[in-house]
N, C-alpha and C. Protein backbone atom coordinates (compact mmCIF):
# COMPACT_ATOMS: atom_id res chain seq x y z
N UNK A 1 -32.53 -12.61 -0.82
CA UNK A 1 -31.43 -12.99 0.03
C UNK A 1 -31.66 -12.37 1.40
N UNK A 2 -31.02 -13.22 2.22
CA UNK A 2 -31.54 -12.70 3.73
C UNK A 2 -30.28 -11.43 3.99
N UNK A 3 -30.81 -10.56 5.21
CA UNK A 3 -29.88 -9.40 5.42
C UNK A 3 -28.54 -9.93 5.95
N UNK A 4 -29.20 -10.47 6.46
CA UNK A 4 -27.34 -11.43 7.17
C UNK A 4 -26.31 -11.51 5.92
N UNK A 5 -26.93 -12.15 5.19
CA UNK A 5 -26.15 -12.53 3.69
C UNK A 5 -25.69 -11.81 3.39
N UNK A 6 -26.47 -11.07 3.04
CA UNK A 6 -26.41 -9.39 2.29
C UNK A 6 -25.51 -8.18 2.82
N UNK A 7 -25.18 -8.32 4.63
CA UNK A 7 -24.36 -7.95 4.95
C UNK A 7 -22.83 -8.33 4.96
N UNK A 8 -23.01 -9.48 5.50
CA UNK A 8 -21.22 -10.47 5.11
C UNK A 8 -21.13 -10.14 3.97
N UNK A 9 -21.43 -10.01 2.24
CA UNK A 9 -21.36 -10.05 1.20
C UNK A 9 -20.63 -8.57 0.60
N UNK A 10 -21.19 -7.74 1.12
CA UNK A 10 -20.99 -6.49 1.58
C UNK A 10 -19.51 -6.18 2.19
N UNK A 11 -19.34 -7.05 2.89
CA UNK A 11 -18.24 -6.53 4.29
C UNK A 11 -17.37 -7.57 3.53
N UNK A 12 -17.22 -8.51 3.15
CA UNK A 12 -16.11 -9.19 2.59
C UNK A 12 -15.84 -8.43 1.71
N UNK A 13 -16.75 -7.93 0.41
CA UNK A 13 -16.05 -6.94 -0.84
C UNK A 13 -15.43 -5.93 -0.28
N UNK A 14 -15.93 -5.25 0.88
CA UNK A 14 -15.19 -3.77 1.12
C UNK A 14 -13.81 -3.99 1.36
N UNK A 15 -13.88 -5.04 2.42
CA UNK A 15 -12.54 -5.92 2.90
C UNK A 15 -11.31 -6.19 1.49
N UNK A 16 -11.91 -6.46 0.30
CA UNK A 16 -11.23 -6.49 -0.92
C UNK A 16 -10.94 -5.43 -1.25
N UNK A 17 -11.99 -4.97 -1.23
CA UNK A 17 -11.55 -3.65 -2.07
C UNK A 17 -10.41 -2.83 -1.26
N UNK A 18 -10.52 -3.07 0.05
CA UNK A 18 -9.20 -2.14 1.00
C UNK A 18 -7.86 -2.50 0.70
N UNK A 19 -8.31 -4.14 0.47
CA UNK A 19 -6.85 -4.90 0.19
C UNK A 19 -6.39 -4.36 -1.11
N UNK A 20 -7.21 -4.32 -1.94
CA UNK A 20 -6.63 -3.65 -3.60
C UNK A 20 -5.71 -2.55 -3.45
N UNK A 21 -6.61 -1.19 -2.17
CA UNK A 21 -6.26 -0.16 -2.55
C UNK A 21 -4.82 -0.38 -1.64
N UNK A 22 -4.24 -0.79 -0.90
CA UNK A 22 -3.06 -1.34 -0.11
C UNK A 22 -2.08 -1.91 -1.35
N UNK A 23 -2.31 -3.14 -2.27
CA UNK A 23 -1.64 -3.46 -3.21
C UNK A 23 -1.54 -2.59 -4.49
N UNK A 24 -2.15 -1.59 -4.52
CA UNK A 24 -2.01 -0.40 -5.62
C UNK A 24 -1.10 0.58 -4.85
N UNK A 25 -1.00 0.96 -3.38
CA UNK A 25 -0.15 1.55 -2.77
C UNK A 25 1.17 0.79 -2.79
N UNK A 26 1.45 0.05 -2.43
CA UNK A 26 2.68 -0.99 -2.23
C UNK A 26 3.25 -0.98 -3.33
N UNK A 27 2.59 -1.07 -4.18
CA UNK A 27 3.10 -1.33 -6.45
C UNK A 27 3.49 0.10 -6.49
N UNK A 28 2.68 1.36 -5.55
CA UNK A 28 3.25 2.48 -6.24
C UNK A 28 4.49 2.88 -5.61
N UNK A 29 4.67 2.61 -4.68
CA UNK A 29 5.89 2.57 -3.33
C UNK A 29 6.68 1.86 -4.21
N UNK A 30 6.65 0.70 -4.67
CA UNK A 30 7.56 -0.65 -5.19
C UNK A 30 8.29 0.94 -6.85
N UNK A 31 7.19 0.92 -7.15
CA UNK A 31 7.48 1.59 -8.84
C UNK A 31 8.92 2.66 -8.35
N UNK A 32 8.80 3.62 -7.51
CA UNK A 32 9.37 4.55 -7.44
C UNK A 32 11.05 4.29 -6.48
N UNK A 33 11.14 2.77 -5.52
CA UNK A 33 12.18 2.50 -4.58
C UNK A 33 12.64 1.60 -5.65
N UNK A 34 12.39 0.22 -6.19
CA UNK A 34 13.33 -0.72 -6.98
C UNK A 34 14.44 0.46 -8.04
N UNK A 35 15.54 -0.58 -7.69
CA UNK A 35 16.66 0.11 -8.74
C UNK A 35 16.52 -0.34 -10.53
N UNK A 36 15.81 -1.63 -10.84
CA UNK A 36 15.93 -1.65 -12.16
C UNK A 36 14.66 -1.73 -12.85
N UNK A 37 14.67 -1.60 -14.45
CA UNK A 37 13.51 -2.45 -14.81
C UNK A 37 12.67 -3.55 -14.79
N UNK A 38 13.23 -4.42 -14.26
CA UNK A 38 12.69 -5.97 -14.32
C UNK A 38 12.23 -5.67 -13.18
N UNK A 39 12.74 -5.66 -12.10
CA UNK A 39 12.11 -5.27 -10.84
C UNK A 39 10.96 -4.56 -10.53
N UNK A 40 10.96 -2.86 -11.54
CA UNK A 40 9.87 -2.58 -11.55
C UNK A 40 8.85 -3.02 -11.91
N UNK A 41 8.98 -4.01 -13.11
CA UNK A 41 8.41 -5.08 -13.42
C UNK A 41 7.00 -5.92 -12.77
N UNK A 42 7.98 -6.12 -12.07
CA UNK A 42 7.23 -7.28 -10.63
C UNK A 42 6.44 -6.01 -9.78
N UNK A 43 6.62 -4.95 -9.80
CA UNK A 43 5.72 -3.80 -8.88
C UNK A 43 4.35 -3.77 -10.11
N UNK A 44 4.60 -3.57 -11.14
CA UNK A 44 3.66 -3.42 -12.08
C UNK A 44 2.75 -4.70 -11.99
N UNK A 45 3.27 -5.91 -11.93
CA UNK A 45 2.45 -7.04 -11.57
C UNK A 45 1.48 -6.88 -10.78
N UNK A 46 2.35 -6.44 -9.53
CA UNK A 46 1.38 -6.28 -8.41
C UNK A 46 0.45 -5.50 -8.23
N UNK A 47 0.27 -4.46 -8.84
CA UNK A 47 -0.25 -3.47 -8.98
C UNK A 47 -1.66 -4.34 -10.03
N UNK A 48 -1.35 -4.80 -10.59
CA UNK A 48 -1.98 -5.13 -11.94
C UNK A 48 -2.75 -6.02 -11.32
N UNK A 49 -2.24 -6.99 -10.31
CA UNK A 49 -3.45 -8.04 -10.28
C UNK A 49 -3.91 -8.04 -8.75
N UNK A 50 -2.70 -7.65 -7.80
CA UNK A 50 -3.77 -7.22 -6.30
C UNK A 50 -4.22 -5.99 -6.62
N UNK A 51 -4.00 -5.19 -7.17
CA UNK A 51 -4.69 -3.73 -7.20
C UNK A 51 -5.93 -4.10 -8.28
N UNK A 52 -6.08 -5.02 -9.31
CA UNK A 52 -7.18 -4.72 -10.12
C UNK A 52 -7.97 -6.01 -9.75
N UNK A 53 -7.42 -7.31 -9.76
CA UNK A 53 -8.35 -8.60 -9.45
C UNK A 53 -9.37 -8.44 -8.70
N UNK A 54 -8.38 -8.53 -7.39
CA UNK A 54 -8.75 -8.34 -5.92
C UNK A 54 -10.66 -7.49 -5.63
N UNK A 55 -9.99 -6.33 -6.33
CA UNK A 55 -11.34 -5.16 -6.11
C UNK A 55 -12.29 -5.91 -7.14
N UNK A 56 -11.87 -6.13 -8.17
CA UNK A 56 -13.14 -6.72 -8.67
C UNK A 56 -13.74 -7.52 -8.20
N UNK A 57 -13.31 -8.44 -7.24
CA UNK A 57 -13.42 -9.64 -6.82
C UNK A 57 -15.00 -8.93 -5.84
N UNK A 58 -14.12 -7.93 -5.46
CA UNK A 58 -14.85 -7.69 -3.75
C UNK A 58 -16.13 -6.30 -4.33
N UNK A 59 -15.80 -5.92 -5.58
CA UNK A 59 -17.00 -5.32 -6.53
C UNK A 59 -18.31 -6.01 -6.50
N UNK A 60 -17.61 -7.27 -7.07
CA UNK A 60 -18.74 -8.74 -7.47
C UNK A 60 -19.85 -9.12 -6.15
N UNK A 61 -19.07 -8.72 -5.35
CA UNK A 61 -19.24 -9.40 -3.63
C UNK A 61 -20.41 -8.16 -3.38
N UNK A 62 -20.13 -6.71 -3.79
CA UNK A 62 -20.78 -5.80 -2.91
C UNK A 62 -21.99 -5.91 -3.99
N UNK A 63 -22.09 -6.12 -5.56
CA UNK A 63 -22.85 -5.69 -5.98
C UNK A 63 -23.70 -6.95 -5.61
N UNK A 64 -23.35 -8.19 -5.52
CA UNK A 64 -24.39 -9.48 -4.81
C UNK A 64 -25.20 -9.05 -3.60
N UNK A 65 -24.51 -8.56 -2.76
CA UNK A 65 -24.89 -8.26 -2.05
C UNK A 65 -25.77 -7.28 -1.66
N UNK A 66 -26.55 -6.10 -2.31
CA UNK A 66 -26.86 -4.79 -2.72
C UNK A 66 -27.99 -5.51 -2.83
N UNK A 67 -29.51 -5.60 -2.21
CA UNK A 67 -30.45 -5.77 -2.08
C UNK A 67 -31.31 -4.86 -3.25
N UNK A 68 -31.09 -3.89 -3.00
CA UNK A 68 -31.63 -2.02 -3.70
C UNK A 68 -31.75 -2.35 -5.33
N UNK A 69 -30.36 -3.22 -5.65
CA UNK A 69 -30.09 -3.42 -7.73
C UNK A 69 -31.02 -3.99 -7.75
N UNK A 70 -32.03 -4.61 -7.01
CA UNK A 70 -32.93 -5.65 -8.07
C UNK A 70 -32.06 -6.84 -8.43
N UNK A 71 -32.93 -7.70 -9.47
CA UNK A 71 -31.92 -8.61 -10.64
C UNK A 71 -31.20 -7.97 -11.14
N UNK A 72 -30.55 -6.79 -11.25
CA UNK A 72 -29.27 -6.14 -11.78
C UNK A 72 -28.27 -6.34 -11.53
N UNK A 73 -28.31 -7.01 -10.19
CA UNK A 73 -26.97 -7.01 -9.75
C UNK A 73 -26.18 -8.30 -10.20
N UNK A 74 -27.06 -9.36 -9.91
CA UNK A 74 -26.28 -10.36 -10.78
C UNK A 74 -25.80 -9.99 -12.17
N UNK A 75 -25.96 -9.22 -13.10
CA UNK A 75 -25.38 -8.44 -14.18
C UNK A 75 -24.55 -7.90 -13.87
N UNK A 76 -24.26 -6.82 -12.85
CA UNK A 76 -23.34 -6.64 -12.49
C UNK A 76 -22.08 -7.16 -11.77
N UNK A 77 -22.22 -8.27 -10.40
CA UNK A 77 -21.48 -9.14 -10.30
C UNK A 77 -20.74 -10.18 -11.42
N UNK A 78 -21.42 -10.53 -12.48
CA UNK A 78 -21.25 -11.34 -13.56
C UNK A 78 -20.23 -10.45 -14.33
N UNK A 79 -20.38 -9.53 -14.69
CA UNK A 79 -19.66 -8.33 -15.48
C UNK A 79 -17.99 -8.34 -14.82
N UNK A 80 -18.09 -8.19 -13.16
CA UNK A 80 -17.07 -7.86 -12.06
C UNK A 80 -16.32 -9.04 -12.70
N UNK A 81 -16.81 -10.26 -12.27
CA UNK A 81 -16.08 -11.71 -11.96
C UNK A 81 -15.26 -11.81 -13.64
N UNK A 82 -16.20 -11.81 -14.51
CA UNK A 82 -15.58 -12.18 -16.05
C UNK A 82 -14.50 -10.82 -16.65
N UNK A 83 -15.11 -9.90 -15.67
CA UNK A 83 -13.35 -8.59 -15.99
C UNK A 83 -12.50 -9.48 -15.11
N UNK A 84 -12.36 -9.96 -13.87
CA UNK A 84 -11.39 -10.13 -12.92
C UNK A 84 -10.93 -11.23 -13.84
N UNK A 85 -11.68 -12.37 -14.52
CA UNK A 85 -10.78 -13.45 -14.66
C UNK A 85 -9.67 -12.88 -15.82
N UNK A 86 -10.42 -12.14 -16.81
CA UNK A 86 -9.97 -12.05 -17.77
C UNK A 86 -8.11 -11.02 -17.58
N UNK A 87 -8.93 -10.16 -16.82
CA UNK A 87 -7.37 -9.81 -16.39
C UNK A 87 -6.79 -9.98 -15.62
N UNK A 88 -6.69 -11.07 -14.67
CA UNK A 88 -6.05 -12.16 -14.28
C UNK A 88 -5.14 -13.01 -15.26
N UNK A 89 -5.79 -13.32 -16.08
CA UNK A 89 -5.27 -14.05 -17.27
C UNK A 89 -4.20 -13.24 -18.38
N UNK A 90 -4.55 -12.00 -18.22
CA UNK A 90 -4.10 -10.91 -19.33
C UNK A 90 -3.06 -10.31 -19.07
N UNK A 91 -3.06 -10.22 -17.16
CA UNK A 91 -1.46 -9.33 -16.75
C UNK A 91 -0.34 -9.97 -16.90
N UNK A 92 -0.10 -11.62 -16.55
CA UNK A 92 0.95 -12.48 -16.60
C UNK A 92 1.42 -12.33 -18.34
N UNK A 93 0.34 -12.30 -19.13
CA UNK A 93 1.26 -12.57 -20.63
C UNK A 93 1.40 -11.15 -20.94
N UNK A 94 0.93 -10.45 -20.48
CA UNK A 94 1.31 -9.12 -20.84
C UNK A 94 2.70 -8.68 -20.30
N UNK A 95 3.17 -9.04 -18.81
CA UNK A 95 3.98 -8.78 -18.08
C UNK A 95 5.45 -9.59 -18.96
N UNK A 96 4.51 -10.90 -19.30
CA UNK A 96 6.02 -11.44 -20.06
C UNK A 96 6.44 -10.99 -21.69
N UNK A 97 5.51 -10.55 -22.06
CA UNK A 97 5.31 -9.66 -23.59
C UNK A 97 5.93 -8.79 -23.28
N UNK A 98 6.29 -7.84 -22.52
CA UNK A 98 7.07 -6.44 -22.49
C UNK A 98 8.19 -7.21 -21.72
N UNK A 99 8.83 -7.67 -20.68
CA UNK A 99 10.12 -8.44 -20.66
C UNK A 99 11.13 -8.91 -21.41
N UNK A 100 10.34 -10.11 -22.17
CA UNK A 100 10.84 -10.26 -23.76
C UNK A 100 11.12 -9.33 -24.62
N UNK A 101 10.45 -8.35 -24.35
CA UNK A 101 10.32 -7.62 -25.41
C UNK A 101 12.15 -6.76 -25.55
N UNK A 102 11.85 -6.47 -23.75
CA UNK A 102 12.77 -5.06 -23.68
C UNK A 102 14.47 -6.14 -23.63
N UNK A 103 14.24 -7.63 -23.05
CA UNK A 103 15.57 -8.54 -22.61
C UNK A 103 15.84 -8.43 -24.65
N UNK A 104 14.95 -8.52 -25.28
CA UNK A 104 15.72 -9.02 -26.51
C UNK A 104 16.14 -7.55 -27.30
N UNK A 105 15.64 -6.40 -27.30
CA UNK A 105 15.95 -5.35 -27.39
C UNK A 105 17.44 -4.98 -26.84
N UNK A 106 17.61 -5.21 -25.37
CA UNK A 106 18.92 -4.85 -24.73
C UNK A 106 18.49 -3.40 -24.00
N UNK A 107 17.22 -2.73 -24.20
CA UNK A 107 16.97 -1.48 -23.80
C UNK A 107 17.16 -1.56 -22.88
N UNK A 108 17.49 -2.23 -21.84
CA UNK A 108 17.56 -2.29 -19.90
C UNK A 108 18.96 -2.75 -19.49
N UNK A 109 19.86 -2.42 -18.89
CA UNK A 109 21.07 -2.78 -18.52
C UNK A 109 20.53 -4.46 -17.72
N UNK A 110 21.56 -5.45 -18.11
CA UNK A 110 20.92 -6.44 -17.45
C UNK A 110 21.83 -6.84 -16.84
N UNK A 111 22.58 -6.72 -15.63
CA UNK A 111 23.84 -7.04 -14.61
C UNK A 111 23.34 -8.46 -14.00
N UNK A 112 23.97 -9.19 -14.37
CA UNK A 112 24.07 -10.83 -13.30
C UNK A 112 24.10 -10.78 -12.24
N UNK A 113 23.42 -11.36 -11.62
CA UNK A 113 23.84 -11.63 -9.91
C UNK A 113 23.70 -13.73 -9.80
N UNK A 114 25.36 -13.53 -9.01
CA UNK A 114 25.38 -14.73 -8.85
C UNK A 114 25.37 -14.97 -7.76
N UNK A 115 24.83 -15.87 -6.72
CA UNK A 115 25.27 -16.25 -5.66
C UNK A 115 24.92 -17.96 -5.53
N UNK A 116 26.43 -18.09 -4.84
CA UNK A 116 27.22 -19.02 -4.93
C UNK A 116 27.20 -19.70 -3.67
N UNK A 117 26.32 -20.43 -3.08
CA UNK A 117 26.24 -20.09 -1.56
C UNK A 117 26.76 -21.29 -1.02
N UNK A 118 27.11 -22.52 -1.43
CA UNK A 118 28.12 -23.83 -1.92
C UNK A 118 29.83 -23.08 -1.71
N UNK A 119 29.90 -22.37 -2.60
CA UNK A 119 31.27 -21.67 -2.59
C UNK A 119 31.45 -21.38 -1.51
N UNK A 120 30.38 -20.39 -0.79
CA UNK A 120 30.47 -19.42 0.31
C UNK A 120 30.66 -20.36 1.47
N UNK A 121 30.05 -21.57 1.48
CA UNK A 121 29.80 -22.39 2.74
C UNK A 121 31.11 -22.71 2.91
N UNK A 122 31.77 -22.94 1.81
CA UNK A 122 33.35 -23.73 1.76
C UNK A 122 34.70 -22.98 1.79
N UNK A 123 34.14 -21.71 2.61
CA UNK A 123 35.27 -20.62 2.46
C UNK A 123 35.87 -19.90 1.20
N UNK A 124 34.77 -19.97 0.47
CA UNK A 124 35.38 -18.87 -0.76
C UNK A 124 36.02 -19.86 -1.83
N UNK A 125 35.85 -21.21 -1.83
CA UNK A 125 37.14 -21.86 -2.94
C UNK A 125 36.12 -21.61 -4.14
N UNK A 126 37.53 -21.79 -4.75
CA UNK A 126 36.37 -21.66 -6.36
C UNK A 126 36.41 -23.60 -7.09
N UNK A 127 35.89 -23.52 -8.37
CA UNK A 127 36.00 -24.55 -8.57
C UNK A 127 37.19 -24.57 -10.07
């Protein structure tokens, strides 16, 4: 592969990988400010798939790019890409496996929020 290649290849993964470590910050910010479970929820998501996809993504990218591995690296990029899909695929049913889990349990206070914004437009009437 030419160095040009080899550099963009390089500089796009790092570029991922910065973005990961930003969405693993944000999920950990998110974990500790949301008021409920479900909410934290959605921080754990994020965490789970911009914090873990993402870097793999840009893993795949640096190890392609890595002149030095030899044919190794395609082993290693190959390795990156088939973790990323797989837990890509793995956080969403996992995320809804513990939801279910805890909504049918009752372990989480679950308060309604309604908004009514029809009502609201029409001065408060009810129906």
């Amino acid at each position: 592969m030419s160095s040009l290649v080899s550099w963009i290849l390089v500089g796009v993964g790092q570029a991922l990988v910065i973005i990961g470590i930003f969405c693993d910050l944000a999920a950990s910010i998110m974990m500790l400010r949301l008021p409920n479970f479900f909410a934290r929820l959605h921080a754990l998501t994020v965490g789970s798939v911009g914090g873990a996809f993402i870097p793999l993504i840009g893993a795949a990218l640096i190890a392609a790019g890595c002149d030095f591995l030899g044919p190794y690296r395609w082993f290693m990029a190959g390795g990156a890409v088939v973790t990323a899909i797989i837990e890509y695929v793995l956080a969403g049913a996992g995320t809804h496996a513990i939801a279910r889990a805890v909504y049918r349990a009752k372990a989480a206070p679950l308060k309604p929020i309604v908004a009514d914004k029809l009502a609201e437009d029409r001065g408060g009437e009810e129906r």
